[in-house]
C-alpha atoms as a PDB file:
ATOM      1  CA  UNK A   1       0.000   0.000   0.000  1.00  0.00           C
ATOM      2  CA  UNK A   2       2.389   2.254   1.182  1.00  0.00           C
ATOM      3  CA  UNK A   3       5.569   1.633  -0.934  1.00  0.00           C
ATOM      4  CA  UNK A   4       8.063   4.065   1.328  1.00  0.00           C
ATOM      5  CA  UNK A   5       7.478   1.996   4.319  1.00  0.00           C
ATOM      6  CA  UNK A   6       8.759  -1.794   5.068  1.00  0.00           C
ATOM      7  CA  UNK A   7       6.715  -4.209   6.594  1.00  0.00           C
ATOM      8  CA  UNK A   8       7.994  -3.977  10.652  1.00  0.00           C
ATOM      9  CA  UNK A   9       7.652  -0.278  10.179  1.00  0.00           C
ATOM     10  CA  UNK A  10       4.286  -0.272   9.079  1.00  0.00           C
ATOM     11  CA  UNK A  11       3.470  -1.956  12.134  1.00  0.00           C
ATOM     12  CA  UNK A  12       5.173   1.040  14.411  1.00  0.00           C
ATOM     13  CA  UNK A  13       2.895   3.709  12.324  1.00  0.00           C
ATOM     14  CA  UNK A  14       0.097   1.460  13.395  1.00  0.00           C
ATOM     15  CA  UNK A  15       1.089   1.007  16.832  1.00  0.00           C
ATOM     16  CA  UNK A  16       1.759   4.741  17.137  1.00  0.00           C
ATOM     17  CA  UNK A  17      -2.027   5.836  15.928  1.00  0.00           C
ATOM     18  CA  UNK A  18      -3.619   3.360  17.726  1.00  0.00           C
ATOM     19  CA  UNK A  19      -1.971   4.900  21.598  1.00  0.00           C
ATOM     20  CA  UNK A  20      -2.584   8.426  19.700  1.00  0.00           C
ATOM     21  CA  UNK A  21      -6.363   7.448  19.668  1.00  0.00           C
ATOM     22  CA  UNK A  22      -6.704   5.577  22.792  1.00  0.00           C
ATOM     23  CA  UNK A  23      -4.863   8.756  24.953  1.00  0.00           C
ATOM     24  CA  UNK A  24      -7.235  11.108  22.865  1.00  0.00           C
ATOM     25  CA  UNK A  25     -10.226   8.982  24.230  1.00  0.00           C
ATOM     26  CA  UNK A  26      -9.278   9.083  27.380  1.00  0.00           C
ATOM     27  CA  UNK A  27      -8.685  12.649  27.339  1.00  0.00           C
ATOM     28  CA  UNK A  28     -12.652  12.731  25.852  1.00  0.00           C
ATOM     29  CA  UNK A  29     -13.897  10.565  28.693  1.00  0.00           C
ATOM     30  CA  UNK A  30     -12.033  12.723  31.571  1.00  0.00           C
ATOM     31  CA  UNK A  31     -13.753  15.630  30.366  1.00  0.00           C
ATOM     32  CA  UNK A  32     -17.032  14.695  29.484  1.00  0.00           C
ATOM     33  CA  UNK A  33     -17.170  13.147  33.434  1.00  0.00           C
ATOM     34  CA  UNK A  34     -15.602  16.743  34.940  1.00  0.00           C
ATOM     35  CA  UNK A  35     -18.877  18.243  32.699  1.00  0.00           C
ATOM     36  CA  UNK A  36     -21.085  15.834  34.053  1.00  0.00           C
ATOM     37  CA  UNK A  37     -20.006  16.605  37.291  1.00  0.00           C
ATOM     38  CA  UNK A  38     -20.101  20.398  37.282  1.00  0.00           C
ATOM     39  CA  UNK A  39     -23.693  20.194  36.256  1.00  0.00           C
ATOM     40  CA  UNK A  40     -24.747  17.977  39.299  1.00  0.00           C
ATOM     41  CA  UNK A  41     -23.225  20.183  41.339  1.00  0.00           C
ATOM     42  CA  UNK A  42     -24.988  23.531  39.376  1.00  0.00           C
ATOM     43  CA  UNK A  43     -28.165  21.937  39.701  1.00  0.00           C
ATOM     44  CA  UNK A  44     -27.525  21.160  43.559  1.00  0.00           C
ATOM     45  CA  UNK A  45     -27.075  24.725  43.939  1.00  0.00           C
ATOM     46  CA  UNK A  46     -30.205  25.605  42.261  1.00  0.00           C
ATOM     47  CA  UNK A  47     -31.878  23.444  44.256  1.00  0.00           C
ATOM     48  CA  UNK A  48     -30.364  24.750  47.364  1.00  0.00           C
ATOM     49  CA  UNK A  49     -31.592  27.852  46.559  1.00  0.00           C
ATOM     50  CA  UNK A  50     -35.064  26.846  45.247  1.00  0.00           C
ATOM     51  CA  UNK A  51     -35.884  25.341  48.402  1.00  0.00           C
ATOM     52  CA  UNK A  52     -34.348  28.549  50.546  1.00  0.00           C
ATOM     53  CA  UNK A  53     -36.972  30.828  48.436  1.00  0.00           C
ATOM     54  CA  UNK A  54     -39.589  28.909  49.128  1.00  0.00           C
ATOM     55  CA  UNK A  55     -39.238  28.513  52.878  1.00  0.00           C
ATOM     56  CA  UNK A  56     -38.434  32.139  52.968  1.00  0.00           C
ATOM     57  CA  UNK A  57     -41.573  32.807  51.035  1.00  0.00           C
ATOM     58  CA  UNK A  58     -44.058  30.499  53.158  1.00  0.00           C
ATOM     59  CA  UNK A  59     -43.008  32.115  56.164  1.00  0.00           C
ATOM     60  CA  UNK A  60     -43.208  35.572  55.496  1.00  0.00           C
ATOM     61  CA  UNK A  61     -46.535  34.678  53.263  1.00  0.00           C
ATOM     62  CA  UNK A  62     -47.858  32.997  57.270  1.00  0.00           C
ATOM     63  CA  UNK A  63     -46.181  36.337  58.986  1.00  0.00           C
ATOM     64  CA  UNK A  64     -48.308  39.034  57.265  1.00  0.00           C
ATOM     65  CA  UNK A  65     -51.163  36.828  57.264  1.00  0.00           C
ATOM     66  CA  UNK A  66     -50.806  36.081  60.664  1.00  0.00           C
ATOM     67  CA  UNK A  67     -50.112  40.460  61.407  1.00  0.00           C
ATOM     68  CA  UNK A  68     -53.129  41.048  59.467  1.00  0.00           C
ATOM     69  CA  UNK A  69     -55.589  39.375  61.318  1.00  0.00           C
ATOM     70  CA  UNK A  70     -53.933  40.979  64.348  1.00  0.00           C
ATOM     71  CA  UNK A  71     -53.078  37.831  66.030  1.00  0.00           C
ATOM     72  CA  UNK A  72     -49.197  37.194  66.110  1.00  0.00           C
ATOM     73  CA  UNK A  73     -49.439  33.976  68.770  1.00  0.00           C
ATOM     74  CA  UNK A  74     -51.523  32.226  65.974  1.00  0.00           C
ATOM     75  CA  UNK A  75     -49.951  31.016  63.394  1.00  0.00           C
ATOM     76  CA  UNK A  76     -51.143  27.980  61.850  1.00  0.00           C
ATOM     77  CA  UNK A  77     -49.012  25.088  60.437  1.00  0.00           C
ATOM     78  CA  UNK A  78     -48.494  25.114  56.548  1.00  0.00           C
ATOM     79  CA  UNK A  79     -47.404  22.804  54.226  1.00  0.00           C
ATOM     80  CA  UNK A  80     -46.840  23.844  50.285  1.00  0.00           C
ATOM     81  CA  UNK A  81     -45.910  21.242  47.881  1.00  0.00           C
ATOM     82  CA  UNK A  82     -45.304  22.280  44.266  1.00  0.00           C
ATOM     83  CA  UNK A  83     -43.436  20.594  40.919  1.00  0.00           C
ATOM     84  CA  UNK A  84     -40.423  23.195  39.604  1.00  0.00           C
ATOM     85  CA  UNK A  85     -38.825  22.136  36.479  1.00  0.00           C
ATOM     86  CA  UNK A  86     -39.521  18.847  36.984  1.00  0.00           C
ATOM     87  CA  UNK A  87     -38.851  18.522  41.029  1.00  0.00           C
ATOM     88  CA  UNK A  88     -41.209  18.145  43.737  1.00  0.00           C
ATOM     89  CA  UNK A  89     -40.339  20.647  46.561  1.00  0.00           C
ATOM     90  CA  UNK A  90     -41.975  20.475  49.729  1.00  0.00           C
ATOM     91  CA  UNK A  91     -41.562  23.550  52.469  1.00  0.00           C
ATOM     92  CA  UNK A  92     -43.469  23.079  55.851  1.00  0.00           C
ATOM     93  CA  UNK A  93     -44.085  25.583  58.204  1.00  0.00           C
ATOM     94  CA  UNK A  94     -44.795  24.574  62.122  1.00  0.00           C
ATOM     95  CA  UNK A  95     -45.014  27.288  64.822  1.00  0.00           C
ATOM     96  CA  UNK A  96     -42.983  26.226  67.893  1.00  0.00           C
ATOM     97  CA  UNK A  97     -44.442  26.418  71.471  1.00  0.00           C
ATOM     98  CA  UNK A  98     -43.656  29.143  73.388  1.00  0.00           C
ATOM     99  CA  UNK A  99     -42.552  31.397  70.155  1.00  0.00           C
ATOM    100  CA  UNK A 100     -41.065  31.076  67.521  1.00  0.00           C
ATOM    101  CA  UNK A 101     -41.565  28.887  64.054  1.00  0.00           C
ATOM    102  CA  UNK A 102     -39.727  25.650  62.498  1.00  0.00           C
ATOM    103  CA  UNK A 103     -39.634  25.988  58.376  1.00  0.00           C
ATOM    104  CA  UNK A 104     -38.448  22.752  56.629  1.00  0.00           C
ATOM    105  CA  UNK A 105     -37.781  22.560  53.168  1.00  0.00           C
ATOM    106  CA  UNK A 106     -36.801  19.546  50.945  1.00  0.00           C
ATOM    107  CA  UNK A 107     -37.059  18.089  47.520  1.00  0.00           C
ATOM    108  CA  UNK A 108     -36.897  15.274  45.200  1.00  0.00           C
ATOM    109  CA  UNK A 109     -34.201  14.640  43.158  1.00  0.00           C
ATOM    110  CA  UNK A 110     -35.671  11.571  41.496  1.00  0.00           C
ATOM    111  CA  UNK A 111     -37.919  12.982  39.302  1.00  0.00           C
END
């Protein structure tokens, strides 16, 4: 095929591409795993701070309902349950004896 080269050194070319492919695939696979794993960790964030907003917003939503009707020692318990992009997030809101309130807020990654 290739007149210039003799048999044994044929093999070397071949030998040669073959490492120059396999390296270059492992290069691909490193990289497509570090992206893979920068995007879990992006959407972790977002979820993070999904779930933040949310108990935030119940709270303050019980607050100024609770200040409106002019009775602060009465807050009721709430729970809020709503699909975001495909996750279920679930904030609940429990007022704590003697003062003050307990907001937890979770969600489901295995959607």
């Amino acid at each position: 095929m290739f007149p210039q080269l003799k048999k044994n050194e044929s093999g070397v070319v071949l030998f040669i591409v073959l490492m120059v492919a396999i390296i270059i695939m492992i290069f691909s696979v490193g990289i497509l795993t570090q992206s893979m794993n920068e995007t879990n960790g992006a959407q972790q964030q977002i979820d993070q701070i999904i779930s933040d907003q949310l108990a935030k917003g119940i709270f303050w939503n019980a607050y100024s309902s609770a200040y409106s009707s002019g009775n602060m020692t009465n807050m009721q318990n709430v729970y809020f349950s709503n699909v975001i992009e495909g996750r279920n997030y679930q904030v609940t809101l429990n007022p704590i004896a003697g003062g003050g309130y307990n907001v937890v807020a979770n969600y489901d990654t295995f959607q």
